[in-house]
C-alpha atoms as a PDB file:
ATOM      1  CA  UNK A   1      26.242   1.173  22.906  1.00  0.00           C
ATOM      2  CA  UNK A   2      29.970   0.863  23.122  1.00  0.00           C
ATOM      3  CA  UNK A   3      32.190  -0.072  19.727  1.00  0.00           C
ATOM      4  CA  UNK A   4      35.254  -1.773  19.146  1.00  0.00           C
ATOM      5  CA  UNK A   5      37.305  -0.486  17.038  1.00  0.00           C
ATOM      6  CA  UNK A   6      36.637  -2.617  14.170  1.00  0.00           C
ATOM      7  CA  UNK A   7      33.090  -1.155  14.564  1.00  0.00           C
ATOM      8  CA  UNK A   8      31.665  -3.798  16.667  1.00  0.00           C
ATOM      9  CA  UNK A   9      28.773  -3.530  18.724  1.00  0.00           C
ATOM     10  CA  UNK A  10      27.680  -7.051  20.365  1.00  0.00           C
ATOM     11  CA  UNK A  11      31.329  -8.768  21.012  1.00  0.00           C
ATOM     12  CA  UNK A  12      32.056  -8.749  24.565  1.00  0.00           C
ATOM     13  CA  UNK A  13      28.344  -7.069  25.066  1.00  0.00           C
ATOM     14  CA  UNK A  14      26.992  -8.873  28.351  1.00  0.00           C
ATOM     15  CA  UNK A  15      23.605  -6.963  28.058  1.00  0.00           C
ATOM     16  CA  UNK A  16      22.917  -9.087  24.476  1.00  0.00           C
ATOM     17  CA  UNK A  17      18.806  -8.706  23.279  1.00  0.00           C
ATOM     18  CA  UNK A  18      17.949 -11.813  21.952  1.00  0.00           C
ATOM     19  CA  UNK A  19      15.462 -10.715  19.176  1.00  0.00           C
ATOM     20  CA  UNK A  20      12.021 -12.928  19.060  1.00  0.00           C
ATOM     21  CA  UNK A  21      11.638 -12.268  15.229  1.00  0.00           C
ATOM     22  CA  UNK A  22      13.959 -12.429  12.139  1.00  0.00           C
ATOM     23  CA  UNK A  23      16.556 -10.006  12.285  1.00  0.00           C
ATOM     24  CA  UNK A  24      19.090  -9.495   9.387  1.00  0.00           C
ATOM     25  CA  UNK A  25      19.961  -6.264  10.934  1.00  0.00           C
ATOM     26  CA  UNK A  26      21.954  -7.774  14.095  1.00  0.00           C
ATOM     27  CA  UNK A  27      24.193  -9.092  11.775  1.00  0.00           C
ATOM     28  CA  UNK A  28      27.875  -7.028  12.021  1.00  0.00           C
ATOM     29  CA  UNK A  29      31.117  -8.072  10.100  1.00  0.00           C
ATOM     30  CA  UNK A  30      34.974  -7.144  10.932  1.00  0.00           C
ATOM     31  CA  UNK A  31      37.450  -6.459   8.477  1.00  0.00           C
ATOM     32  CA  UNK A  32      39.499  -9.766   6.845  1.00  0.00           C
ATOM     33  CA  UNK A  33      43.181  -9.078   7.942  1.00  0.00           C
ATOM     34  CA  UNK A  34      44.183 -11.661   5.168  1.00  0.00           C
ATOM     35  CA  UNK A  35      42.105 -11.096   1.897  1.00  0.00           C
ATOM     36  CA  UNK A  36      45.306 -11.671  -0.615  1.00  0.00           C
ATOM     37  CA  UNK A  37      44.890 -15.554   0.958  1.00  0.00           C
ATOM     38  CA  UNK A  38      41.648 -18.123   0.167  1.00  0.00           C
ATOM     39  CA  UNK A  39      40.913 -19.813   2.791  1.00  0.00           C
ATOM     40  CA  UNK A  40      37.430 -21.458   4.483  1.00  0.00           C
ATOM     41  CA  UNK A  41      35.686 -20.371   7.389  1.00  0.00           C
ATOM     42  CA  UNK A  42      32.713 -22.503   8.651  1.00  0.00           C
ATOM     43  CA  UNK A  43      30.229 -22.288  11.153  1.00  0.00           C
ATOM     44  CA  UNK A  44      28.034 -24.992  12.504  1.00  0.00           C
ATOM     45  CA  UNK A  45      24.928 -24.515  14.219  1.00  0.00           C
ATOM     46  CA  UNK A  46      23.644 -27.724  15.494  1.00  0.00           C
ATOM     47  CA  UNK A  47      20.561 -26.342  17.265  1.00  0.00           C
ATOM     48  CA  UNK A  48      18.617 -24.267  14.635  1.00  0.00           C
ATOM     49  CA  UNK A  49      14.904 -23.626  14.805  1.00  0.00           C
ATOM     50  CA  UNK A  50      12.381 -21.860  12.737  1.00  0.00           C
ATOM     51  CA  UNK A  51       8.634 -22.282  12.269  1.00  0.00           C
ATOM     52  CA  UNK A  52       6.974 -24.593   9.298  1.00  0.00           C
ATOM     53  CA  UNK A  53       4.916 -22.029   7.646  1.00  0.00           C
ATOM     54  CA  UNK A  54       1.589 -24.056   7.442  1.00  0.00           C
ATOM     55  CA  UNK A  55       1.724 -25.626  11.114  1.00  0.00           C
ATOM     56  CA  UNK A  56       3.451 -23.328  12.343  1.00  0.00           C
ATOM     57  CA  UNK A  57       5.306 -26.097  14.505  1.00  0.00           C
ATOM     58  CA  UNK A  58       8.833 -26.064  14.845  1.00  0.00           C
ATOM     59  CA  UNK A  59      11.304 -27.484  12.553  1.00  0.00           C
ATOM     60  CA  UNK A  60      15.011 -28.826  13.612  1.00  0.00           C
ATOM     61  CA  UNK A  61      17.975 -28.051  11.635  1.00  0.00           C
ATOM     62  CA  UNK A  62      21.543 -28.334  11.730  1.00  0.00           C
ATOM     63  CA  UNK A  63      23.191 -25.431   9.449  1.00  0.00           C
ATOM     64  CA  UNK A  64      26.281 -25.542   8.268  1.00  0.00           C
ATOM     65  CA  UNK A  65      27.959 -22.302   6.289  1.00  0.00           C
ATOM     66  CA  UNK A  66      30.952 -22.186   4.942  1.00  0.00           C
ATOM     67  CA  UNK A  67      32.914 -19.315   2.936  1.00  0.00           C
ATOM     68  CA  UNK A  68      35.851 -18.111   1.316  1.00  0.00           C
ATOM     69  CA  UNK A  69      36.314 -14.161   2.687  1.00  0.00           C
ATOM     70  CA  UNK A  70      36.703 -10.701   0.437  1.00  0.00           C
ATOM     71  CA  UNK A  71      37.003  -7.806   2.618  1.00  0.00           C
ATOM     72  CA  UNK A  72      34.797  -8.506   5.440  1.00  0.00           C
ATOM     73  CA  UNK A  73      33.770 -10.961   7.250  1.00  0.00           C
ATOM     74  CA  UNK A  74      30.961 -11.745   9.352  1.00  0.00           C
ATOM     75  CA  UNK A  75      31.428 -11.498  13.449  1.00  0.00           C
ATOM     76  CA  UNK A  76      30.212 -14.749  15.454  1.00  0.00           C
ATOM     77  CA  UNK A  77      27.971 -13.666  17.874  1.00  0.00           C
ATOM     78  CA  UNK A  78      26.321 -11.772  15.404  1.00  0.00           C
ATOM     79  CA  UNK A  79      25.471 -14.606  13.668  1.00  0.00           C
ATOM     80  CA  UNK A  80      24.147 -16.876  16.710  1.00  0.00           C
ATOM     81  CA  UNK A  81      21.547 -13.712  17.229  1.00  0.00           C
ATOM     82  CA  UNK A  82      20.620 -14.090  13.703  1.00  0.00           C
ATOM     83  CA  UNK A  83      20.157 -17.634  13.470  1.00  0.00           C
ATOM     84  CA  UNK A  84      18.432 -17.211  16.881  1.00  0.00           C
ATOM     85  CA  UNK A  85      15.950 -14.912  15.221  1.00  0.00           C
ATOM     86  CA  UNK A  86      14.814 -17.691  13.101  1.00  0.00           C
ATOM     87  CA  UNK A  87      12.997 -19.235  15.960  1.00  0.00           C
ATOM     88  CA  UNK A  88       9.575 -17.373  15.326  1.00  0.00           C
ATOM     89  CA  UNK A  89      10.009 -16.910  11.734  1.00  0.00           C
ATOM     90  CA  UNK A  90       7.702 -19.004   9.464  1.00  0.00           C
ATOM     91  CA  UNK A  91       9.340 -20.432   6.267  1.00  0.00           C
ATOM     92  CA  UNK A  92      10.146 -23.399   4.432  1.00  0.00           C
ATOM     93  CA  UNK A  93      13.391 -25.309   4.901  1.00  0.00           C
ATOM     94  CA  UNK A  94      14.756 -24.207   1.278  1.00  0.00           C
ATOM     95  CA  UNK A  95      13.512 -20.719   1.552  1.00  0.00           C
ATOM     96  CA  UNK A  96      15.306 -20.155   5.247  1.00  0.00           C
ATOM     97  CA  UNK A  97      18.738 -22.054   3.431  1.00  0.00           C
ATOM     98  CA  UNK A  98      18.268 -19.284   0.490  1.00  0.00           C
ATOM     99  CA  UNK A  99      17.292 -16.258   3.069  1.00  0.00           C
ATOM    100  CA  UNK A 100      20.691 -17.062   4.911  1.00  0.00           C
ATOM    101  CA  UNK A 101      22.864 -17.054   2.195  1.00  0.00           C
ATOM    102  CA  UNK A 102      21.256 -13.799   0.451  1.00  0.00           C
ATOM    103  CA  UNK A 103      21.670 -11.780   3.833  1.00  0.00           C
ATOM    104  CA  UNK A 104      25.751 -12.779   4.453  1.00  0.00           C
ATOM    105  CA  UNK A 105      26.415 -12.322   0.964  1.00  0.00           C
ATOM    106  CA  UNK A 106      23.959  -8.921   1.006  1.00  0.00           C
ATOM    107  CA  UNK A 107      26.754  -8.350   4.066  1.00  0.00           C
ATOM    108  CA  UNK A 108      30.244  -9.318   3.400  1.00  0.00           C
ATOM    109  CA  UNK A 109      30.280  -9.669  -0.392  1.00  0.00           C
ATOM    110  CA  UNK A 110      32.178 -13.283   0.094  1.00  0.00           C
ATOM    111  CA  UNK A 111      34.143 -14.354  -2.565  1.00  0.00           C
ATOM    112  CA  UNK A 112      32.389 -17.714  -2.783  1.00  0.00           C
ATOM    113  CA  UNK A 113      29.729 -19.015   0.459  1.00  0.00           C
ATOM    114  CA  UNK A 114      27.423 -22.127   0.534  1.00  0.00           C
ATOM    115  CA  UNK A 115      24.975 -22.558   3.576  1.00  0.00           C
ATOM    116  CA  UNK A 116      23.153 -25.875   3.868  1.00  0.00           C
ATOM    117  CA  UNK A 117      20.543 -26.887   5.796  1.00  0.00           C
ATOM    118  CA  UNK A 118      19.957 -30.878   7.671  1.00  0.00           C
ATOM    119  CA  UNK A 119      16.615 -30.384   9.046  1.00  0.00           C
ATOM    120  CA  UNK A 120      15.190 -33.652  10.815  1.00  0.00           C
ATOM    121  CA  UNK A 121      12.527 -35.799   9.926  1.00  0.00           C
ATOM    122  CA  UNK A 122       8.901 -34.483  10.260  1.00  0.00           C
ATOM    123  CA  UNK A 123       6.374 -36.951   8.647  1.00  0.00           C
ATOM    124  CA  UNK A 124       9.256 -39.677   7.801  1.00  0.00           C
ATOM    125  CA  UNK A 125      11.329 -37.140   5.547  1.00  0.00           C
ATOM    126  CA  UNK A 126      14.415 -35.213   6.011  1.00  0.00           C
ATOM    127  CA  UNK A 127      14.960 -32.139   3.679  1.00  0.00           C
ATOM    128  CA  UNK A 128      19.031 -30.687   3.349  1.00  0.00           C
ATOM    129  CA  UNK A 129      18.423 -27.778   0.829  1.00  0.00           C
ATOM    130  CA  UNK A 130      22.017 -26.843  -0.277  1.00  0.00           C
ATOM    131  CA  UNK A 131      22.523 -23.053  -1.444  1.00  0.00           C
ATOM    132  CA  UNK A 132      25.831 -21.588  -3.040  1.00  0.00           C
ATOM    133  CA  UNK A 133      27.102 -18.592  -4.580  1.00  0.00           C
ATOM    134  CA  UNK A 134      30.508 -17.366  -6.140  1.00  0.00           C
ATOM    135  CA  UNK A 135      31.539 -13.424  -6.631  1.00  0.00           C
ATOM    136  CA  UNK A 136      30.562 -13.402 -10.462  1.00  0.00           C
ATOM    137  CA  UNK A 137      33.597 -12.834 -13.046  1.00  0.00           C
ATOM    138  CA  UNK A 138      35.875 -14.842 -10.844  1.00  0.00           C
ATOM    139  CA  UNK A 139      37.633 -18.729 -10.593  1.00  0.00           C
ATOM    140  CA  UNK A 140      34.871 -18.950  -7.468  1.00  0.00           C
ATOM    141  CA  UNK A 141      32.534 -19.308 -10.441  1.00  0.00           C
ATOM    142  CA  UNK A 142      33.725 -22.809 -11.376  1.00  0.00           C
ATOM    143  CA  UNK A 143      34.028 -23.429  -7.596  1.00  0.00           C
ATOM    144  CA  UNK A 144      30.341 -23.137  -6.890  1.00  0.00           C
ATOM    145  CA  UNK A 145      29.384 -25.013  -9.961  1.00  0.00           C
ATOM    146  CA  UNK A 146      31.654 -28.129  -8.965  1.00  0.00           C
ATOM    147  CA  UNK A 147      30.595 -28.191  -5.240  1.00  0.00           C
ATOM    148  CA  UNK A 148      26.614 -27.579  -6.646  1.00  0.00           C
ATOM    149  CA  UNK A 149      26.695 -30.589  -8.842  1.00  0.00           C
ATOM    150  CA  UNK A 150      28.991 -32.789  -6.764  1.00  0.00           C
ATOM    151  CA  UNK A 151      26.097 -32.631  -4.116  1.00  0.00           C
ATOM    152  CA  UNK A 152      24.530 -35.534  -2.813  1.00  0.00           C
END
């Protein structure tokens, strides 16, 4: 397994495993060259799958996550192999929204991060489960409170 030297193991890999059941630990981070600064990062993965739990058919999603960085953040191809990893995994739409979140900010300690989730219709309804979190004892608090209530 060869490293970067930020500690990197799949960036610039070309012998990538692509994991056929959930998989927190693929997940690597770099170090955040510009922590003094807030600003977003956001990621948008149009083609998400995972399994309904009961049916076990497969569910559609576009997730979006976005997040203001502490220390580390989280590497890219890291976390397509994780959201690939879904694809198998059994779990409602709210409960995968609320898994993603808790692993990045399990990761990277963000100083604020919201995932959402715009699964398509099954049985004539959509569900978008919205998730946030803010580092506690900071202004990110009041941050995640505004963006939670202005919500659709």
């Amino acid at each position: 397994m060869v490293r970067t030297k930020d500690g990197l193991t799949l960036l610039g890999n070309s012998k990538t495993l692509y994991s056929s059941s959930y998989s927190p630990e693929v997940l690597e981070t770099f170090e955040n060259k510009h922590p003094e600064h807030d600003y977003w990062v956001k990621f948008l993965c149009p083609e998400f799958t995972t399994l309904c739990p009961i049916t076990g058919q497969p569910d559609f999603a576009e997730i979006i996550i976005r997040y203001i960085p502490a220390e580390r953040m989280v590497e890219s191809k890291s976390l397509k192999l994780y959201l690939f990893s879904f694809r198998n995994h059994n779990d409602f739409h709210e409960d995968t929204v609320n898994t993603i979140m808790k692993d990045l900010i399990h990761l990277m300690h963000p100083k604020y991060i919201e995932v959402v989730g715009l699964f398509r219709p099954r049985g004539g309804i959509s569900i978008h489960p919205f998730a946030n979190y803010a580092m506690p004892g900071t202004k990110y608090e009041s941050l995640a409170e505004r963006r939670f209530v202005d919500r659709e």
